[in-house]
Every structure is written in C-alpha cells, then in structure tokens.
N, C-alpha and C. Protein backbone atom coordinates (compact mmCIF):
# COMPACT_ATOMS: atom_id res chain seq x y z
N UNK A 1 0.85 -1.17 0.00
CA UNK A 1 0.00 0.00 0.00
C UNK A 1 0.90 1.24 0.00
N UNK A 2 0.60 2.68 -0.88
CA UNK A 2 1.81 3.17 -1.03
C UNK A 2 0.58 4.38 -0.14
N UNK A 3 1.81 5.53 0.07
CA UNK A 3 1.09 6.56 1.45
C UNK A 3 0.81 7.30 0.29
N UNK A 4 -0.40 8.11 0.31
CA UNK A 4 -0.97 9.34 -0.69
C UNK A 4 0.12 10.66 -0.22
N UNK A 5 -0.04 11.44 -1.54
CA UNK A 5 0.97 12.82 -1.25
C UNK A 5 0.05 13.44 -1.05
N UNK A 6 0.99 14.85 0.18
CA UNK A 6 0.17 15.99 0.32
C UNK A 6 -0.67 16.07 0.12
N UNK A 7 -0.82 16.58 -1.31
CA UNK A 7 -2.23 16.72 -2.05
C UNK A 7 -3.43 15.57 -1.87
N UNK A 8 -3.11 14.52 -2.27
CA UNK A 8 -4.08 13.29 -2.24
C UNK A 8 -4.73 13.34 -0.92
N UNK A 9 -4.10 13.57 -0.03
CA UNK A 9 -4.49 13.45 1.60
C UNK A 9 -5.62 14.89 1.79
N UNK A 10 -5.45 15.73 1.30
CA UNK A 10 -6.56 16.65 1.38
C UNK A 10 -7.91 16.50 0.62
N UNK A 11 -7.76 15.28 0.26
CA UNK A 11 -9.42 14.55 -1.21
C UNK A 11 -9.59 13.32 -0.21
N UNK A 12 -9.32 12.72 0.89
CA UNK A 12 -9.54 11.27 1.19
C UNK A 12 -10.51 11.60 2.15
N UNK A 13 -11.82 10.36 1.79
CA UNK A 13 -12.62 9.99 2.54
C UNK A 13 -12.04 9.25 3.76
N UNK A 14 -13.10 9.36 4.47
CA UNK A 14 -13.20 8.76 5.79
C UNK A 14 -12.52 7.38 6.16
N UNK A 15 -13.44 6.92 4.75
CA UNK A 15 -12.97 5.58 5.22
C UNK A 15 -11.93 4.74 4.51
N UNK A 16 -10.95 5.95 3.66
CA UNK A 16 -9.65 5.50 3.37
C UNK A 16 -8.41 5.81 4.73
N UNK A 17 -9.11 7.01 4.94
CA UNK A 17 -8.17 7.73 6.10
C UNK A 17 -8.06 6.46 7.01
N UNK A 18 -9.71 5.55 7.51
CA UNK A 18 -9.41 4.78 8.44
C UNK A 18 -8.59 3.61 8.07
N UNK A 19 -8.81 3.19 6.75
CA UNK A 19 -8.08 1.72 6.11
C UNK A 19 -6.44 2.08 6.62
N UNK A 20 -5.83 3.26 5.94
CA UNK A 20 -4.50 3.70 5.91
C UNK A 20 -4.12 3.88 7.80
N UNK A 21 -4.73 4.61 8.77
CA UNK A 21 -4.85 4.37 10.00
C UNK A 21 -4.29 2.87 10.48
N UNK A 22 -5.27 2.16 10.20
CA UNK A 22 -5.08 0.27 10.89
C UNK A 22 -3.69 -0.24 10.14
N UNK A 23 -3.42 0.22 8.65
CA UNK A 23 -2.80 0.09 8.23
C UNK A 23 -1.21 0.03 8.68
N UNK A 24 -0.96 1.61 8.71
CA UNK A 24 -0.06 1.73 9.85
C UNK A 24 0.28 1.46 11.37
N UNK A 25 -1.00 0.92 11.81
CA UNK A 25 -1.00 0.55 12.89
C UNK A 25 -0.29 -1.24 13.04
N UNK A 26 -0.75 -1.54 12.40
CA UNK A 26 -0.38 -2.94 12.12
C UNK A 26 1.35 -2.68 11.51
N UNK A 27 1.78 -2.15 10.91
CA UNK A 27 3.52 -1.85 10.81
C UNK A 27 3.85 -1.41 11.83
N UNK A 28 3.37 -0.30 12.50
CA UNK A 28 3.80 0.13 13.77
C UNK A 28 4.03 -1.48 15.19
N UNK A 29 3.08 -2.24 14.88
CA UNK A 29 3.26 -3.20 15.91
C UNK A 29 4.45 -3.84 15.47
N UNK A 30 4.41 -4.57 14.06
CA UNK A 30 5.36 -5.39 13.43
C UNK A 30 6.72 -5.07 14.28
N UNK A 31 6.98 -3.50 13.70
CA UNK A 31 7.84 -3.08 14.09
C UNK A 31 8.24 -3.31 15.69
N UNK A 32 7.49 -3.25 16.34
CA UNK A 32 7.61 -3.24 18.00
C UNK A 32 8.07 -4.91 18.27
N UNK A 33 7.42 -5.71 17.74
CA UNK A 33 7.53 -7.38 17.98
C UNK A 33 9.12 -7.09 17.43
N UNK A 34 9.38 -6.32 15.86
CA UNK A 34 10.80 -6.94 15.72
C UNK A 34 11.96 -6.52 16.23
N UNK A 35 11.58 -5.14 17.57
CA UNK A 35 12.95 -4.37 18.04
C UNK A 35 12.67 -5.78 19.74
N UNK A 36 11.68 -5.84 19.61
CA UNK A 36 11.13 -6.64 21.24
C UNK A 36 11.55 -8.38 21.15
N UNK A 37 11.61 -8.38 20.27
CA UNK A 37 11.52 -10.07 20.41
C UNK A 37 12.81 -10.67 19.42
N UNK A 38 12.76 -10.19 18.14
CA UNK A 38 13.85 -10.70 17.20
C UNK A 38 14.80 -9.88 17.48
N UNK A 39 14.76 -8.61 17.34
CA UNK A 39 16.57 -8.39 17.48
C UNK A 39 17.04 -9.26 18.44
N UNK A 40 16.83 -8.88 20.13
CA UNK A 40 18.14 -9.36 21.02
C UNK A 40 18.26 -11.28 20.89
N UNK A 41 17.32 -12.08 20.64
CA UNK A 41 17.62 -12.89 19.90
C UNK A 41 18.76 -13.71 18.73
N UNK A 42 18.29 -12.36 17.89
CA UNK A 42 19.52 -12.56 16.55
C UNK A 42 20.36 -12.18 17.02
N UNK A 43 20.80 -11.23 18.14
CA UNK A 43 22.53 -10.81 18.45
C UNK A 43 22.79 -12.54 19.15
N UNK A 44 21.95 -12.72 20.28
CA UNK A 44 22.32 -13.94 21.07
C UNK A 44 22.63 -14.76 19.86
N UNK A 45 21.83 -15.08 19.11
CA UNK A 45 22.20 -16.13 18.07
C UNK A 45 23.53 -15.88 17.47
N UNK A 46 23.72 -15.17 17.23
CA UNK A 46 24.78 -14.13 16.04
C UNK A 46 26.21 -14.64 17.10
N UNK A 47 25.98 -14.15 18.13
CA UNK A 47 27.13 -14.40 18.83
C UNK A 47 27.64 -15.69 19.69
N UNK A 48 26.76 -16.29 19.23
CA UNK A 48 27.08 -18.08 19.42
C UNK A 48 26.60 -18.07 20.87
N UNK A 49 25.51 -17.34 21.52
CA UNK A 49 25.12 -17.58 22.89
C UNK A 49 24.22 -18.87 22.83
N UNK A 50 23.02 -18.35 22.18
CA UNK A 50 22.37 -19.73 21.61
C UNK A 50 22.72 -20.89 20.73
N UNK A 51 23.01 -21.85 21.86
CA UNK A 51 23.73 -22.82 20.60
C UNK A 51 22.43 -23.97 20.49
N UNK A 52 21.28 -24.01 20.26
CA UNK A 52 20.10 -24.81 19.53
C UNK A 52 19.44 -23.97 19.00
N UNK A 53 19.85 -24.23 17.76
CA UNK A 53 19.68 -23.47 16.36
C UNK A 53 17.96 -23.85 16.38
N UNK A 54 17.63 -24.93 16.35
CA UNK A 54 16.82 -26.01 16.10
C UNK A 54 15.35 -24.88 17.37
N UNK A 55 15.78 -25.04 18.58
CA UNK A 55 15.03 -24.42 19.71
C UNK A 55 14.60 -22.82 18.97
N UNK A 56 16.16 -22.02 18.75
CA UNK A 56 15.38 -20.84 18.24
C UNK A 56 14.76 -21.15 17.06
N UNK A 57 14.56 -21.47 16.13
CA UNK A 57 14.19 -21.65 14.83
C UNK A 57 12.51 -21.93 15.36
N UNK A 58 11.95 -22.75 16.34
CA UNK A 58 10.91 -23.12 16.81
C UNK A 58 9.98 -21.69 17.42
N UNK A 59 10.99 -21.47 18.15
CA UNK A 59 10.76 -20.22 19.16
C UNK A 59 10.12 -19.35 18.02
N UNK A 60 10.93 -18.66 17.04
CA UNK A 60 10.36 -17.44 16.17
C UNK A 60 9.81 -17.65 14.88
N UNK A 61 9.36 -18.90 15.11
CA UNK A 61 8.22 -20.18 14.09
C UNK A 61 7.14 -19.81 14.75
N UNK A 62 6.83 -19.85 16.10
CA UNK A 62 5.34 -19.29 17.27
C UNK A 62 5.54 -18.28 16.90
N UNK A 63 6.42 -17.13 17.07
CA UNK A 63 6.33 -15.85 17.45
C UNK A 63 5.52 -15.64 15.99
N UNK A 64 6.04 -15.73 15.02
CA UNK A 64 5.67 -15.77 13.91
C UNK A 64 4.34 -15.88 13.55
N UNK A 65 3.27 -16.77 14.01
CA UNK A 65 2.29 -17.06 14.69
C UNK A 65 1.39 -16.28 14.96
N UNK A 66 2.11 -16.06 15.75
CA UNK A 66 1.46 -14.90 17.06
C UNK A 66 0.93 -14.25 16.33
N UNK A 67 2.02 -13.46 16.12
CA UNK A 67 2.24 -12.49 15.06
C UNK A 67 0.86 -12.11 14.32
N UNK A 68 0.65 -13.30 13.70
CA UNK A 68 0.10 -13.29 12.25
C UNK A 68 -1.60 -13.32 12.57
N UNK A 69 -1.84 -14.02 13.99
CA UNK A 69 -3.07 -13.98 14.34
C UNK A 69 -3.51 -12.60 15.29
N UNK A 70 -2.44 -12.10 15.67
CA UNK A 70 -2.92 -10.43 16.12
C UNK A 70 -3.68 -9.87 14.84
N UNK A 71 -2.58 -10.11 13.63
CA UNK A 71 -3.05 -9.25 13.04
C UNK A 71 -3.89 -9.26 11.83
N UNK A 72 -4.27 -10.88 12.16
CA UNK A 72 -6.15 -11.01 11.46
C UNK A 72 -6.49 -10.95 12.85
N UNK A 73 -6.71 -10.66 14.13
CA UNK A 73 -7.76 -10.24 14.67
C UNK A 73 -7.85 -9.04 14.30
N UNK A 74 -7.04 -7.97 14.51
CA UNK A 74 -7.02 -6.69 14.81
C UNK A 74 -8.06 -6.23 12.99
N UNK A 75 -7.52 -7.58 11.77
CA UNK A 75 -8.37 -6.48 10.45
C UNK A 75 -10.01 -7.01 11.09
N UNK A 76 -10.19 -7.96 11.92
CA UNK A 76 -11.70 -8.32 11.94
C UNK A 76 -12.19 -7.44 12.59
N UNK A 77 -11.31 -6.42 13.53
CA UNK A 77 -12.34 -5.58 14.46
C UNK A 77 -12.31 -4.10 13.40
C-alpha cells in the first residue's frame, strides 16, 4: 500500500483515512515485535550464545504465529 501525497491526503474519505490508520497501525506493531523479540535474539544467536539453532528456529516459528493472528484479529475488528 503506497502513502498518498500531500495533495491526495486533502481529497480522502473517511474511510480510506481509516483503512491507511489500521494500516499503519499494524507496521507500527510489526515493528515493535521486531525491536522486542527478534533483534536481542539474533545478536544472542549471532554471537554463538544460543547454541540450539533447532530451539530458536521453533521459538520465532510461534512468534511468527502470534504475530500473524494479532493481526487477522485486529483487520476483523
């Protein structure tokens, strides 16, 4: 979905304003799960702290998950 310019944003109905809203809202979380959960992870990994590759690989297989069912609840509401 690409963001409307300036201009475009002064012609948008209501209920694009709200689509683009949830829109960003839902990147805005993404974003939060991937500074909260995957980065310090990937350093641990990165730096040979975690040595079961196999365990994390599982671990951010759920998160992944998770993830994905927040955010078909969040388009159903």
């Amino acid at each position: 979905m690409r963001l409307p310019s300036v201009e475009e944003m002064k012609t948008l109905d209501f209920e694009i304003e709200k689509e683009l809203g949830a829109h960003l809202d839902s990147e805005y979380e993404i974003g939060i799960e991937i500074v909260d959960e995957l980065i310090p992870y990937s350093v641990e990994y990165f730096v040979g702290v975690t040595h079961d590759s196999e365990e994390f690989a599982e671990y951010m297989h759920e998160r992944t998950i998770d993830a994905q069912e927040k955010t078909k609840n969040k388009k159903k509401d």
